[in-house]
Protein backbone atom coordinates (compact mmCIF):
# COMPACT_ATOMS: atom_id res chain seq x y z
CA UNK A 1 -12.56 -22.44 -1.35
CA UNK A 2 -13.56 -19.51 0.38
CA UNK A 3 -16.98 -18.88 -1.63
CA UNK A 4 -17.86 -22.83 -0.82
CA UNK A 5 -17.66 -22.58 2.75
CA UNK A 6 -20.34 -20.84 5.39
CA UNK A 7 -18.29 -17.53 6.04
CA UNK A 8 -19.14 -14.61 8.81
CA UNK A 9 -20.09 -11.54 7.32
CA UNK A 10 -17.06 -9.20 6.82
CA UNK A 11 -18.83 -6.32 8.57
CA UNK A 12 -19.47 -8.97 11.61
CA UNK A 13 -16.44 -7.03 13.47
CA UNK A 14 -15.35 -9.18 16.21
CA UNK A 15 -15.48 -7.46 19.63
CA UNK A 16 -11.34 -6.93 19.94
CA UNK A 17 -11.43 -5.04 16.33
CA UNK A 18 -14.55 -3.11 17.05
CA UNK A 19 -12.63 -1.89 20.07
CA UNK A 20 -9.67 -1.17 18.05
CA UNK A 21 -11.37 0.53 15.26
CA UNK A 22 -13.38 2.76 17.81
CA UNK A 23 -10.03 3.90 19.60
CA UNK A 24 -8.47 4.68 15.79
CA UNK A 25 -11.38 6.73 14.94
CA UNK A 26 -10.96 8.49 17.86
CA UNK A 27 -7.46 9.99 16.83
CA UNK A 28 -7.03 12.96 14.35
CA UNK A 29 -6.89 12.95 11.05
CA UNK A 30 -4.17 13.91 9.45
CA UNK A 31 -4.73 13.36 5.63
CA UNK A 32 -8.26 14.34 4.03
CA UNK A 33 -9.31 13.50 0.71
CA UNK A 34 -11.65 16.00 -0.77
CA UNK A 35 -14.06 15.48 -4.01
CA UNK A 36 -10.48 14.15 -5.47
CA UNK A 37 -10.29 14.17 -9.64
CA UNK A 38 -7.76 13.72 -12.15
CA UNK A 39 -8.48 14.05 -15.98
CA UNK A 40 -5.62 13.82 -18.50
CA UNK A 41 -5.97 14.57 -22.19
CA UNK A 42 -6.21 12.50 -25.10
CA UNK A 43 -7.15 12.98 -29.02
CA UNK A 44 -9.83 11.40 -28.34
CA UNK A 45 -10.79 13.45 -25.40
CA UNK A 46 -10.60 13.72 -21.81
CA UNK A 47 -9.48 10.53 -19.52
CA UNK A 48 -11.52 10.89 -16.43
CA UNK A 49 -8.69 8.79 -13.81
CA UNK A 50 -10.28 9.67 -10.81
CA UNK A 51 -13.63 11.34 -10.18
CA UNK A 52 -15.04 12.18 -6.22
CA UNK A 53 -12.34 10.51 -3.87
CA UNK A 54 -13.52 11.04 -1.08
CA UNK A 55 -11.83 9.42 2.34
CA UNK A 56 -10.02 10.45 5.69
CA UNK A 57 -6.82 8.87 7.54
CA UNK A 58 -6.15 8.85 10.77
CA UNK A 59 -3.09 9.36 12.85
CA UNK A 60 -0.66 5.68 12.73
CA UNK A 61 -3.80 4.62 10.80
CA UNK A 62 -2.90 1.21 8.47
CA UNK A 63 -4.64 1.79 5.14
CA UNK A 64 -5.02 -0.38 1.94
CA UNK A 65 -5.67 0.64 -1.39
CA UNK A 66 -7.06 -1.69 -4.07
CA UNK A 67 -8.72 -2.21 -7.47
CA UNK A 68 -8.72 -3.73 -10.66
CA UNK A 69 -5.95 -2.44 -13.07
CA UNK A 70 -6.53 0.85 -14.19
CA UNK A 71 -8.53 1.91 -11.62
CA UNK A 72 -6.02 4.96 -11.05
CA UNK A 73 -4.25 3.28 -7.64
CA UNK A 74 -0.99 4.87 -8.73
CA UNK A 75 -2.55 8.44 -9.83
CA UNK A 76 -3.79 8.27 -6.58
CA UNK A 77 -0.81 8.13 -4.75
CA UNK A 78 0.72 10.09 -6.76
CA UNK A 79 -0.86 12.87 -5.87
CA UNK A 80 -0.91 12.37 -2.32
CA UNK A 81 2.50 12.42 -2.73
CA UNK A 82 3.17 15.39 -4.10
CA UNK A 83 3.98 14.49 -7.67
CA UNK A 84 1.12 15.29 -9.55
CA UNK A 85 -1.94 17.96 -9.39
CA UNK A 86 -5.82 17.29 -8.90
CA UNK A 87 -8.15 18.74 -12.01
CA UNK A 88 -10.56 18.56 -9.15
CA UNK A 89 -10.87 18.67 -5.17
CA UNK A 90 -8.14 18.91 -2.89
CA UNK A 91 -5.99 17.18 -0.85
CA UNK A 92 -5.10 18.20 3.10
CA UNK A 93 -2.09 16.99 5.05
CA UNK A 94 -3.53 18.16 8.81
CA UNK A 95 -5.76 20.48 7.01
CA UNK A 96 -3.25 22.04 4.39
CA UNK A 97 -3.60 21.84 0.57
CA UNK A 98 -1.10 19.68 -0.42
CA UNK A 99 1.06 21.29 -3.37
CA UNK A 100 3.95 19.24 -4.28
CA UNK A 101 6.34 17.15 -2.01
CA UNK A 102 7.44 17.48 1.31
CA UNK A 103 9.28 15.71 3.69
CA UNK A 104 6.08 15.22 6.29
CA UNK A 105 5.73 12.17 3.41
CA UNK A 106 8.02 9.57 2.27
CA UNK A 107 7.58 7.40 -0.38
CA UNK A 108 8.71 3.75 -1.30
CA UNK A 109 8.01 2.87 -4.74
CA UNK A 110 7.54 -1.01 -6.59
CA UNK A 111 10.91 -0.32 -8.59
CA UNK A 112 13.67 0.41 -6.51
CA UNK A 113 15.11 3.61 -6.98
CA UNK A 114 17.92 3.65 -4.89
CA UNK A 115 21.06 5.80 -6.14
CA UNK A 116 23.44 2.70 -7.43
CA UNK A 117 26.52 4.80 -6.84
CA UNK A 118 26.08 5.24 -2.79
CA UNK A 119 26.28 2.41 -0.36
CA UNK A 120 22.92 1.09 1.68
CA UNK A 121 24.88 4.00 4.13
CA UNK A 122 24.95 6.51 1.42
CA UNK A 123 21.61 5.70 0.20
CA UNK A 124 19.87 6.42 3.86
CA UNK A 125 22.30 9.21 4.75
CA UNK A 126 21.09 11.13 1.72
CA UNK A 127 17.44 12.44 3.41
CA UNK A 128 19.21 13.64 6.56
CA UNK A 129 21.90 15.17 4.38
CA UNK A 130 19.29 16.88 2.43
CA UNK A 131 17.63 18.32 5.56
CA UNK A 132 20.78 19.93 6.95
CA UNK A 133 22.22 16.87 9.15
CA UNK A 134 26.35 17.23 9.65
CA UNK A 135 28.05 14.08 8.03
CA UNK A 136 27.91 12.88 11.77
CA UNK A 137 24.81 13.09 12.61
CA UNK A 138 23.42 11.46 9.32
CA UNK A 139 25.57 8.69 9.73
CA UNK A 140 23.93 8.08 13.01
CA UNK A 141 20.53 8.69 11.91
CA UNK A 142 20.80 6.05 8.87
CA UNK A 143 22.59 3.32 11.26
CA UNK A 144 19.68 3.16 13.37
CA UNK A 145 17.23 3.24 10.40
CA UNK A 146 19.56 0.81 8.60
CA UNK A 147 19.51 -1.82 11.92
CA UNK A 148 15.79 -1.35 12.23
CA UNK A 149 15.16 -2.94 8.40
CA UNK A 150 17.42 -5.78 9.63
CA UNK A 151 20.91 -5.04 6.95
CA UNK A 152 23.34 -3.66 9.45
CA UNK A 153 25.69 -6.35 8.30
CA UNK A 154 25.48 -4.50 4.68
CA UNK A 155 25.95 -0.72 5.70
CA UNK A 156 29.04 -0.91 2.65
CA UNK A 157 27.05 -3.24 0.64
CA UNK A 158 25.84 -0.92 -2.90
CA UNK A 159 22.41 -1.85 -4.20
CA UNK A 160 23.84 -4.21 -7.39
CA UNK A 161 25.16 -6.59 -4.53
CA UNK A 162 21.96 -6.77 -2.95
CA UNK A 163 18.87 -9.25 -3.61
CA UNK A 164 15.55 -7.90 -4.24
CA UNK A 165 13.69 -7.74 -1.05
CA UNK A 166 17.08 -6.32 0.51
CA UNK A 167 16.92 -3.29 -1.81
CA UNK A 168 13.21 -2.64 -1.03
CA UNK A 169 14.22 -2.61 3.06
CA UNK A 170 17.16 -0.04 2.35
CA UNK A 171 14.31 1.67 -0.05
CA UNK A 172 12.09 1.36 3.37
CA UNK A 173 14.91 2.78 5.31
CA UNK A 174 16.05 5.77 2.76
CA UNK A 175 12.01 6.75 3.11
CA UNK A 176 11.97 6.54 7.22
CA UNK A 177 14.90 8.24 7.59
CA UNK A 178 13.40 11.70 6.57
CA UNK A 179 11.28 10.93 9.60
CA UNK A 180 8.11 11.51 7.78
CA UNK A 181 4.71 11.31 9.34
CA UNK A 182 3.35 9.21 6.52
CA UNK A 183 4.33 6.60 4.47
CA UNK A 184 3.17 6.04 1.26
CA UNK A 185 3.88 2.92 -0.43
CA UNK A 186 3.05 2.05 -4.41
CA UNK A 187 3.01 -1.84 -4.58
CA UNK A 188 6.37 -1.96 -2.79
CA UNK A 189 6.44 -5.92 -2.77
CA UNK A 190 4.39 -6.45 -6.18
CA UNK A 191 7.87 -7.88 -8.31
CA UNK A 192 9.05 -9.67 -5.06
CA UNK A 193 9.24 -13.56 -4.77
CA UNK A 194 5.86 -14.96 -2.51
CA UNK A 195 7.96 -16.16 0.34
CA UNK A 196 10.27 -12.79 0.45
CA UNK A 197 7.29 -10.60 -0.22
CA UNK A 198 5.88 -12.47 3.28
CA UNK A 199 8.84 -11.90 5.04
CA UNK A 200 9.00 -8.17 4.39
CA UNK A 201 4.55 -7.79 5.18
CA UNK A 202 6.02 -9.30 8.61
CA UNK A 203 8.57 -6.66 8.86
CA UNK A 204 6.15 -3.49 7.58
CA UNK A 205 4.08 -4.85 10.67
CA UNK A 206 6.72 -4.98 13.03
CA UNK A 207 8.26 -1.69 12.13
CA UNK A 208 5.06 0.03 12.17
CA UNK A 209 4.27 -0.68 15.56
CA UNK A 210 7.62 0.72 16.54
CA UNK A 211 7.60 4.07 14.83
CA UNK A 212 4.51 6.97 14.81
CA UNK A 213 3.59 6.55 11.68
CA UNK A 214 0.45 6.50 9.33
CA UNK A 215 0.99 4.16 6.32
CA UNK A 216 -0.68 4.25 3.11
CA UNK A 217 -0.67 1.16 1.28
CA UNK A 218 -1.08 0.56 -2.84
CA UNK A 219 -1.45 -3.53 -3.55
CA UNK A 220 -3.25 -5.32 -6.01
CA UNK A 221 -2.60 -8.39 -3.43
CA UNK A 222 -6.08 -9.08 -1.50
CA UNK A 223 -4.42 -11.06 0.60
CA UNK A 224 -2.30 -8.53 1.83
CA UNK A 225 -4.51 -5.65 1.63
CA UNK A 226 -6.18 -7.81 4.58
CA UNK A 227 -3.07 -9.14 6.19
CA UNK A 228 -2.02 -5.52 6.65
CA UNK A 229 -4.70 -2.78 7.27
CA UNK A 230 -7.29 -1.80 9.43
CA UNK A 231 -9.37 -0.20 6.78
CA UNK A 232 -9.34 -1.49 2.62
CA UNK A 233 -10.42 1.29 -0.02
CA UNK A 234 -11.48 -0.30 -2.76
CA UNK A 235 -11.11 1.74 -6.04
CA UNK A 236 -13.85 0.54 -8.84
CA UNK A 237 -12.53 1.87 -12.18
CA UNK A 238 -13.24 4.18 -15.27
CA UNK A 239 -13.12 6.65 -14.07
CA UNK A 240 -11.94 5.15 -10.57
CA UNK A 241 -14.31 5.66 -7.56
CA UNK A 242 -14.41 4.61 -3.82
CA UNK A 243 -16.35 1.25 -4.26
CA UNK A 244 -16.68 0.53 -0.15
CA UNK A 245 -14.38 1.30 2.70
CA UNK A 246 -13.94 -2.16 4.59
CA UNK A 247 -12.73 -2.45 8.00
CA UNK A 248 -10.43 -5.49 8.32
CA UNK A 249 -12.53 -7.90 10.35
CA UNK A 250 -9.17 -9.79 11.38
CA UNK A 251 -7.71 -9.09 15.03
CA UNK A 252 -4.26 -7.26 15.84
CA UNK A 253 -1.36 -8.37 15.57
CA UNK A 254 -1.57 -10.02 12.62
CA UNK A 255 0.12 -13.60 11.96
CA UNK A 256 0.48 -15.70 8.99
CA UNK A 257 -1.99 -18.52 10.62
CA UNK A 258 -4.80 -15.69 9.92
CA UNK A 259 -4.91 -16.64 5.94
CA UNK A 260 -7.43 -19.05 6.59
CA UNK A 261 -9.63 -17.53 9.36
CA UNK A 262 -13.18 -17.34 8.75
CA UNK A 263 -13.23 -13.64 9.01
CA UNK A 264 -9.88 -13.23 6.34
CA UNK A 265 -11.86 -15.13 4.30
CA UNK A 266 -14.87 -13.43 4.53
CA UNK A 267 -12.61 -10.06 4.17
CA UNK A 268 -10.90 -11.03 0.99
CA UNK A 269 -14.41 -12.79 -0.41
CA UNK A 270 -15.86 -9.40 -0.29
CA UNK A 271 -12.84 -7.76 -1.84
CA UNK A 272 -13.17 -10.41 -4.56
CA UNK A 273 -16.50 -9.49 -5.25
CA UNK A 274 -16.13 -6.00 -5.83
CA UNK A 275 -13.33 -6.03 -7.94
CA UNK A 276 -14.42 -8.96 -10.06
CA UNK A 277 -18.35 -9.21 -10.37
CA UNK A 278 -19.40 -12.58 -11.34
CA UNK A 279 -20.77 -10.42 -14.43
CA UNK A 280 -17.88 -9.28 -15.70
CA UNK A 281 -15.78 -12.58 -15.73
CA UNK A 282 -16.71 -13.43 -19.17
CA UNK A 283 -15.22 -16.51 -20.64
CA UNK A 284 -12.58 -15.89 -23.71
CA UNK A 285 -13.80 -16.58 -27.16
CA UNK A 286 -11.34 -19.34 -27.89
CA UNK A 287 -12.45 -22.46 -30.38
CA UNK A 288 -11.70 -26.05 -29.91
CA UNK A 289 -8.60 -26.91 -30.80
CA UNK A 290 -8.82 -30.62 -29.68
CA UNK A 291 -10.49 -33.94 -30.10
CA UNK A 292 -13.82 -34.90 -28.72
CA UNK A 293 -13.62 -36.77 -25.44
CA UNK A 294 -9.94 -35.35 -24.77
CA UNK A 295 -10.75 -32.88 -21.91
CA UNK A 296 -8.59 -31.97 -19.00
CA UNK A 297 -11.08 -30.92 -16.22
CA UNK A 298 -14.15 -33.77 -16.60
């Protein structure tokens, strides 16, 4: 529907988000992207992953990452995390190489990887623990983390007992709890249910606004790359490449009603674009398999 209908342009900013992105650029930057490559080897040769990332974040900065499969979204993230090393350019967290992990960044992943032998209590003590909190004082910590995800009713609840989107909140909590100053996030909601995986966008949003923090976002959702952020980098692939920084034409605070305003559509029609060309949506090479006359979409 969307590339039917007479649509703003996406960098048409209305006046409320040109305010707001003027006031965000205006705040430090914490994380810095430099010339950013990853190349892994192969018989047949080098795999160039990522070649000259090159972007900036600002402080409690929103920010979406997206791109066709296998445009290196997860090598990405992985090393901004920590968890892997560049062949090429740096990373800086407040303008410090980044060498491995640290506690200055949590990280929520699309499995969840909680520890299935600690209750939703156990799970979020176990960063506070880890940083030298008394047994006390951890328990305190993870009860207000815990209540601020919405599951204080399942503080002795352990993760098998628990329904998808509930283990990804106590995975949300278990990350905050380490009070880090960004959150990275790898397609947290990608294997959640479409109503639950709406519920929990809500939530991010609400929880965001409540705690200083910068969030960095991995989807392959366009929808809620746009429902979410104030900026969209948009990885092209082999090797993966900025495509276009967008800023999110769509006013704060965000509400589910914005889905279908002109300027979401105009935002995700863009996105749409630049991950799928017209030219590269090439028709499969499948013969008729049925009788003459006998077609389903005349």
């Amino acid at each position: 529907m969307s590339s039917t209908i007479d649509l703003p342009d996406y960098r048409d900013l209305p006046e409320s988000v040109r305010a707001h992105m003027a006031a965000l650029k205006e705040r430090p930057v914490v994380l810095e992207v430099k010339e950013l490559e990853r190349s892994f080897e192969s018989p047949g040769g080098p795999v160039h992953a990522l070649k000259g990332i090159d972007f900036q974040v600002h402080r409690r900065e929103f920010i979406a990452v997206i791109g066709a499969s296998g445009c290196g979204k997860s090598t990405l993230i992985r090393l901004l995390a920590g968890l892997d090393h560049p062949t090429g350019g740096q990373v800086l967290l407040d303008g410090n190489a980044i060498t491995g992990p640290g506690p200055e960044r949590g990280m929520v992943f699309q499995g969840y990887t909680l520890f299935p032998w600690l209750s939703v209590l156990g799970n979020v003590m176990f960063g506070p623990k880890m940083r030298g909190a008394g047994d006390r004082r951890a328990e305190s910590e993870a009860r207000q983390w815990i209540e601020m995800v919405g599951l204080s009713d399942f503080v002795d609840a352990y993760p098998s007992q628990l329904s998808g989107g509930m283990k990804q909140r106590v995975a949300i909590a278990r990350a905050l709890a380490n009070e880090p100053r960004i959150l990275l996030m790898d397609e947290p909601f990608g294997a959640l249910d479409a109503q639950t995986r709406g519920k929990l966008q809500a939530h991010l949003l609400q929880i965001w606004r409540q705690v200083n923090l910068t969030v960095l976002f991995i989807t392959h959702d366009l929808e809620e790359a746009v429902y979410l952020a104030d900026r969209i980098l948009v990885l092209g692939a082999r090797p993966g490449h900025v495509q276009e920084i967008i800023d999110v034409p769509v006013p704060r605070p965000r509400r589910p009603d914005q889905f279908l305003s002109p300027h979401f559509l105009s935002c995700r029609r863009r996105i749409e674009e630049l991950i799928h060309p017209r030219h590269d949506r090439d028709e499969l090479p499948i013969p008729k398999l049925t009788a003459v006359g006998d077609e389903v979409d005349s």
